[in-house]
Protein backbone atom coordinates (compact mmCIF):
# COMPACT_ATOMS: atom_id res chain seq x y z
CA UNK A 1 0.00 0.00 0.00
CA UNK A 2 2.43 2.51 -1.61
CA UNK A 3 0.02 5.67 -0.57
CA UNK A 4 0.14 4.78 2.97
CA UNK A 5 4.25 5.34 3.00
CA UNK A 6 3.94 8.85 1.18
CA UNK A 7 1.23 9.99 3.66
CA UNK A 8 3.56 8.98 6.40
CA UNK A 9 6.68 10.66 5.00
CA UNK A 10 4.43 13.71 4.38
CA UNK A 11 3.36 13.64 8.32
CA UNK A 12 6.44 12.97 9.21
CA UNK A 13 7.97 15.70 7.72
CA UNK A 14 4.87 18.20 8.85
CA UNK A 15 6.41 19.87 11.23
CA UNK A 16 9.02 21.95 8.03
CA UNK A 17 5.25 22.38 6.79
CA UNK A 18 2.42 22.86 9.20
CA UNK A 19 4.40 22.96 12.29
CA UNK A 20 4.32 19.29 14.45
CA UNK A 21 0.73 18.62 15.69
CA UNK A 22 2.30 16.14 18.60
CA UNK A 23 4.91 18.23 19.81
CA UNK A 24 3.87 20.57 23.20
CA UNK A 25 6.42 22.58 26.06
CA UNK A 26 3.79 21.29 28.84
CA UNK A 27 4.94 18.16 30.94
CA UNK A 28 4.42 14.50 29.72
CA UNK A 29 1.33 14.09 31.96
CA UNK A 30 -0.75 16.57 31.28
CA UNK A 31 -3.48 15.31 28.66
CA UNK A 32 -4.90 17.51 25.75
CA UNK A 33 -7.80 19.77 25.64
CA UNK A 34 -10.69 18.38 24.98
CA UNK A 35 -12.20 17.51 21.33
CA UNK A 36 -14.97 19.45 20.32
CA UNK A 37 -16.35 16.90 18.08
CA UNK A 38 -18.86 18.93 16.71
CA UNK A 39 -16.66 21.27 15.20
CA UNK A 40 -14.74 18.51 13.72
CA UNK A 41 -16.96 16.78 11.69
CA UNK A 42 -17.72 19.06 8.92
CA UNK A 43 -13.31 18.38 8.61
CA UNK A 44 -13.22 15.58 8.59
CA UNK A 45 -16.52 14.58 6.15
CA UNK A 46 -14.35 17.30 3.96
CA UNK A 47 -11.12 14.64 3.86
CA UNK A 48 -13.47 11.77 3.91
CA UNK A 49 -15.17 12.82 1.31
CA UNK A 50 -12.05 13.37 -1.18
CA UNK A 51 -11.92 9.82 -1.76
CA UNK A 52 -13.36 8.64 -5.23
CA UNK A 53 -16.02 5.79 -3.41
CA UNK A 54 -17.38 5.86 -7.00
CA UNK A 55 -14.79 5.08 -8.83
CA UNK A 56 -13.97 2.48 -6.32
CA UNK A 57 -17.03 0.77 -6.18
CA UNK A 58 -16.90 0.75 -9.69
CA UNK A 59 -12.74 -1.06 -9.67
CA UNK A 60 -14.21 -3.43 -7.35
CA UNK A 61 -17.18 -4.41 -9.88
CA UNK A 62 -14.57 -4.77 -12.33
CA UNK A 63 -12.88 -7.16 -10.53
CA UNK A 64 -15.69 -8.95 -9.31
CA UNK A 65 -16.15 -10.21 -13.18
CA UNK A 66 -13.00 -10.63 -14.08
CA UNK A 67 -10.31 -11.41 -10.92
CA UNK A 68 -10.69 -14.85 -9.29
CA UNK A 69 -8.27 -14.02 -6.73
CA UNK A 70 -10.52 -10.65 -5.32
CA UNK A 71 -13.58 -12.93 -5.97
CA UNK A 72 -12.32 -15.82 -3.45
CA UNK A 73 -11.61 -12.98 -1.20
CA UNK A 74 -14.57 -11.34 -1.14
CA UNK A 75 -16.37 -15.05 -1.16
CA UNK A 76 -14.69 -15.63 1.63
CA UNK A 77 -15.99 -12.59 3.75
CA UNK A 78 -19.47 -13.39 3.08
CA UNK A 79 -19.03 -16.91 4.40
CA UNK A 80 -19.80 -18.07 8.02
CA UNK A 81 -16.04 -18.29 9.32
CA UNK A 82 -15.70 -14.75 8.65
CA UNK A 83 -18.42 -13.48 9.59
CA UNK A 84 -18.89 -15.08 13.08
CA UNK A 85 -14.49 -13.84 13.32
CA UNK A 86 -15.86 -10.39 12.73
CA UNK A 87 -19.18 -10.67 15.14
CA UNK A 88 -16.55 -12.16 17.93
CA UNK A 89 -14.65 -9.02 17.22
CA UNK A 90 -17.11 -6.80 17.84
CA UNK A 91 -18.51 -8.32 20.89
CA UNK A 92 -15.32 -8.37 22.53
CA UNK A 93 -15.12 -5.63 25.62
CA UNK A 94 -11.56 -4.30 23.94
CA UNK A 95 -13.02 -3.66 20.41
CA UNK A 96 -16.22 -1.68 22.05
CA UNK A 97 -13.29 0.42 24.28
CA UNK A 98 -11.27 0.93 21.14
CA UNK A 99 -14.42 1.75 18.89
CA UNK A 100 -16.01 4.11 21.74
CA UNK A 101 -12.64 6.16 23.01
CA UNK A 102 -11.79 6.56 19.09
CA UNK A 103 -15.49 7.41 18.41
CA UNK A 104 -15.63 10.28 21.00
CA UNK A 105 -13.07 12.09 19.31
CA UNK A 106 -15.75 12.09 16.00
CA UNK A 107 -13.74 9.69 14.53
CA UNK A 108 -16.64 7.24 12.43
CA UNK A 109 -15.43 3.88 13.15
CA UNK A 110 -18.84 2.07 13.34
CA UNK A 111 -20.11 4.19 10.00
CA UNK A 112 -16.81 3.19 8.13
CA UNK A 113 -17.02 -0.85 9.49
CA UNK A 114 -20.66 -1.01 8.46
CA UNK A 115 -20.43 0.47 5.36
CA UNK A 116 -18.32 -1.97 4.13
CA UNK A 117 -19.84 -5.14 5.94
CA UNK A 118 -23.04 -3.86 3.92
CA UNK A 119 -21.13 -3.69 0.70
CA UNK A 120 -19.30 -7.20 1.18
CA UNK A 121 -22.42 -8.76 1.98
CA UNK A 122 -24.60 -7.76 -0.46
CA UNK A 123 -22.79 -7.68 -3.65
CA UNK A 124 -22.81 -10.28 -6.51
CA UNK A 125 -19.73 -12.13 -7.24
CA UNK A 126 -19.42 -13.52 -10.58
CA UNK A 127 -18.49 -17.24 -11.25
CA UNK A 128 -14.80 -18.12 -10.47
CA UNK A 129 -13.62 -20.03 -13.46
CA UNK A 130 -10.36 -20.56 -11.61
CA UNK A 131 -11.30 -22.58 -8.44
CA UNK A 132 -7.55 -22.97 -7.31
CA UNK A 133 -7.42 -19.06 -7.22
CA UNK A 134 -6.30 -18.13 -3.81
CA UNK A 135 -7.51 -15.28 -1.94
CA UNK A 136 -5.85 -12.30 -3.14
CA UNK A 137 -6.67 -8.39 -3.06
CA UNK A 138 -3.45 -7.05 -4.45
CA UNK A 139 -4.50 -6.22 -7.83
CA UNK A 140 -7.60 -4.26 -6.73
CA UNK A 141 -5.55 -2.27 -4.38
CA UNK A 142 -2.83 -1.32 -6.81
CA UNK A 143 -5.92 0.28 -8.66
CA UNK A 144 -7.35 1.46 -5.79
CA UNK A 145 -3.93 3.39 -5.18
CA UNK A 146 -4.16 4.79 -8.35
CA UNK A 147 -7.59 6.58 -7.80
CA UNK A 148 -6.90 8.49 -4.55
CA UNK A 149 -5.65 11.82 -4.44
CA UNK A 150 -2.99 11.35 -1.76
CA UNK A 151 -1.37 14.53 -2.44
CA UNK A 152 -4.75 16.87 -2.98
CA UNK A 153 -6.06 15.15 0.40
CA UNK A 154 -2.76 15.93 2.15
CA UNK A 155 -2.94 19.56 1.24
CA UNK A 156 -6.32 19.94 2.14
CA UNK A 157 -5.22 18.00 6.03
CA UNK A 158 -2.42 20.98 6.11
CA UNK A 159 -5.52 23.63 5.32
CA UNK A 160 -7.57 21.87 8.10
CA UNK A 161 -5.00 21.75 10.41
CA UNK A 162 -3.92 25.29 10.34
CA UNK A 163 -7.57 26.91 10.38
CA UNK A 164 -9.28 24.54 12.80
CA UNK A 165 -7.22 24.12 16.36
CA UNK A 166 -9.40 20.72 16.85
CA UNK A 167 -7.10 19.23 14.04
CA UNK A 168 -4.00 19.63 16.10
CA UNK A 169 -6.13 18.48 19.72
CA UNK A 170 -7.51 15.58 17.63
CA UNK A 171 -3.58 14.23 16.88
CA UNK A 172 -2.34 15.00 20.52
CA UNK A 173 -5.40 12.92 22.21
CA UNK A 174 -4.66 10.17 19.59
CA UNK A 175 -0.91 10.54 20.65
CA UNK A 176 -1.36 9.58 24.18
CA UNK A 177 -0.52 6.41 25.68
CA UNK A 178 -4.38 5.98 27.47
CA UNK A 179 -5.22 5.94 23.28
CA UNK A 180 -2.06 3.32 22.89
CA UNK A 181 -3.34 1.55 25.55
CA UNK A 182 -6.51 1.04 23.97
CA UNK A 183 -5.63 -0.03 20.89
CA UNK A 184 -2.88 -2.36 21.91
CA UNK A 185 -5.40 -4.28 24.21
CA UNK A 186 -7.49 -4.79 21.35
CA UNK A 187 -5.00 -5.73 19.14
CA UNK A 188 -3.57 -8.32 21.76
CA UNK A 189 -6.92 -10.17 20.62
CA UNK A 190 -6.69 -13.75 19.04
CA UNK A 191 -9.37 -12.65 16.51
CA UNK A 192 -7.66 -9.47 15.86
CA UNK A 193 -5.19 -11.08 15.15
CA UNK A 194 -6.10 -14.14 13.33
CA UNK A 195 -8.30 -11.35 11.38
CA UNK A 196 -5.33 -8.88 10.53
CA UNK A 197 -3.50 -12.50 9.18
CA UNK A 198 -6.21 -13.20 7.17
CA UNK A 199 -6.03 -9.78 5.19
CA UNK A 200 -2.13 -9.83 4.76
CA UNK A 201 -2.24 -13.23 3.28
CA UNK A 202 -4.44 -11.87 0.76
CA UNK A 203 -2.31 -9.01 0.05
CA UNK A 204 -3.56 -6.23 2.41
CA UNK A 205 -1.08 -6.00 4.77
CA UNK A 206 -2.67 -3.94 7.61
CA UNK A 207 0.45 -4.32 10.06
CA UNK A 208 2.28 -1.88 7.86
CA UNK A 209 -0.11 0.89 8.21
CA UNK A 210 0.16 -0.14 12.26
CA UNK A 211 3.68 0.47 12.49
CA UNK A 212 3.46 3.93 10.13
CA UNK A 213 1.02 5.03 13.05
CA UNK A 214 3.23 4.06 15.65
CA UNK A 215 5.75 6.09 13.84
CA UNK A 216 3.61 9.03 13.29
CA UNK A 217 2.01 9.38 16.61
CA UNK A 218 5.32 8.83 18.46
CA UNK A 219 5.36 5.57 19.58
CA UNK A 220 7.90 3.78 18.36
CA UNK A 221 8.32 0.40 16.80
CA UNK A 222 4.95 -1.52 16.50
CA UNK A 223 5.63 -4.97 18.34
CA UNK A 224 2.94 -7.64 18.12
């Protein structure tokens, strides 16, 4: 996932740009302000809604016609074993603390999850003329890649983050270790885990984008 390392070297490099939104002179103790979520929102539907979900509903169609390896895959989220993974994931007490503290800073976990549970589960897969395919999203996400405007949604983060101070309080409450904490006890789970497995085997390797986060937010290597 090639867009995920350029939006991490762009972070990383904010600070040259937009000035560090995790670095502060008070003592390592003291939390953040608190998020006015309301005032966030309208932000962060205005990044959200730079990506192209058209034209990647439409590269997913595509490949549901004419890629037995993103057919399998997709198959095989609409079958039992995955489904009752991701039920058990969501029913566990560290997904609903992970979901909730993430979700109070207006951050739409549970809108972004069930949005694409609905789509998995009620699309059409064509037949799969190759039934040895394995299980394999790589192709669709190179395409994927090639539809979003990393650098367009980048600038517009700098514009956000310089006009609305909720930006920068949004990146030092994700920063802190209570939000580490969180997501670390959640990701200690067997059917995170087995879940996050799954995914890299079939080419979307979700650790990576882990360990850019730990990198970003300050902290440190990512070790599962």
């Amino acid at each position: 996932m090639k867009w995920l390392f350029i939006i991490c070297s762009y972070l990383l490099s904010g600070a040259a740009v937009f000035g560090s939104p995790l670095e502060t002179t008070e003592g390592p103790d003291t939390k953040a302000p608190e998020v006015d979520v309301e005032l966030l929102k309208t932000d962060l539907l205005d990044i959200l809604n730079m990506i192209p979900r058209d034209k990647i509903t439409a590269i997913a169609m595509k490949h549901l016609k004419d890629d037995d390896g993103f057919k399998q895959a997709v198959k095989y989220m609409t079958e039992p074993e995955w489904v009752k993974l991701v039920e058990d994931v969501k029913a566990k007490p560290e997904w609903v603390a992970l979901k909730n503290h993430f979700s109070s800073f207006g951050l739409p976990i549970d809108t972004l999850i069930n949005c694409l549970d609905s789509f998995v589960q009620n699309i059409t897969i064509g037949p799969i003329e190759d039934k040895n395919a394995k299980r394999n999203l790589t192709k669709f996400i190179e395409e994927v890649e090639g539809v979003i405007p990393v650098t367009e949604i980048l600038v517009k983060f700098n514009e956000k983050m310089q006009k609305n101070p909720n930006m920068q309080v949004l990146l030092q409450k994700l920063a802190e270790p209570e939000s580490k904490n969180i997501l670390e006890n959640a990701l200690k789970l067997p059917e995170v885990r087995k879940m996050l497995d799954e995914l890299k085997e079939m080419g979307m390797n979700l650790y990576d984008f882990l360990s850019l986060l730990y990198i970003f937010l300050g902290w440190g290597e990512l070790k599962l």
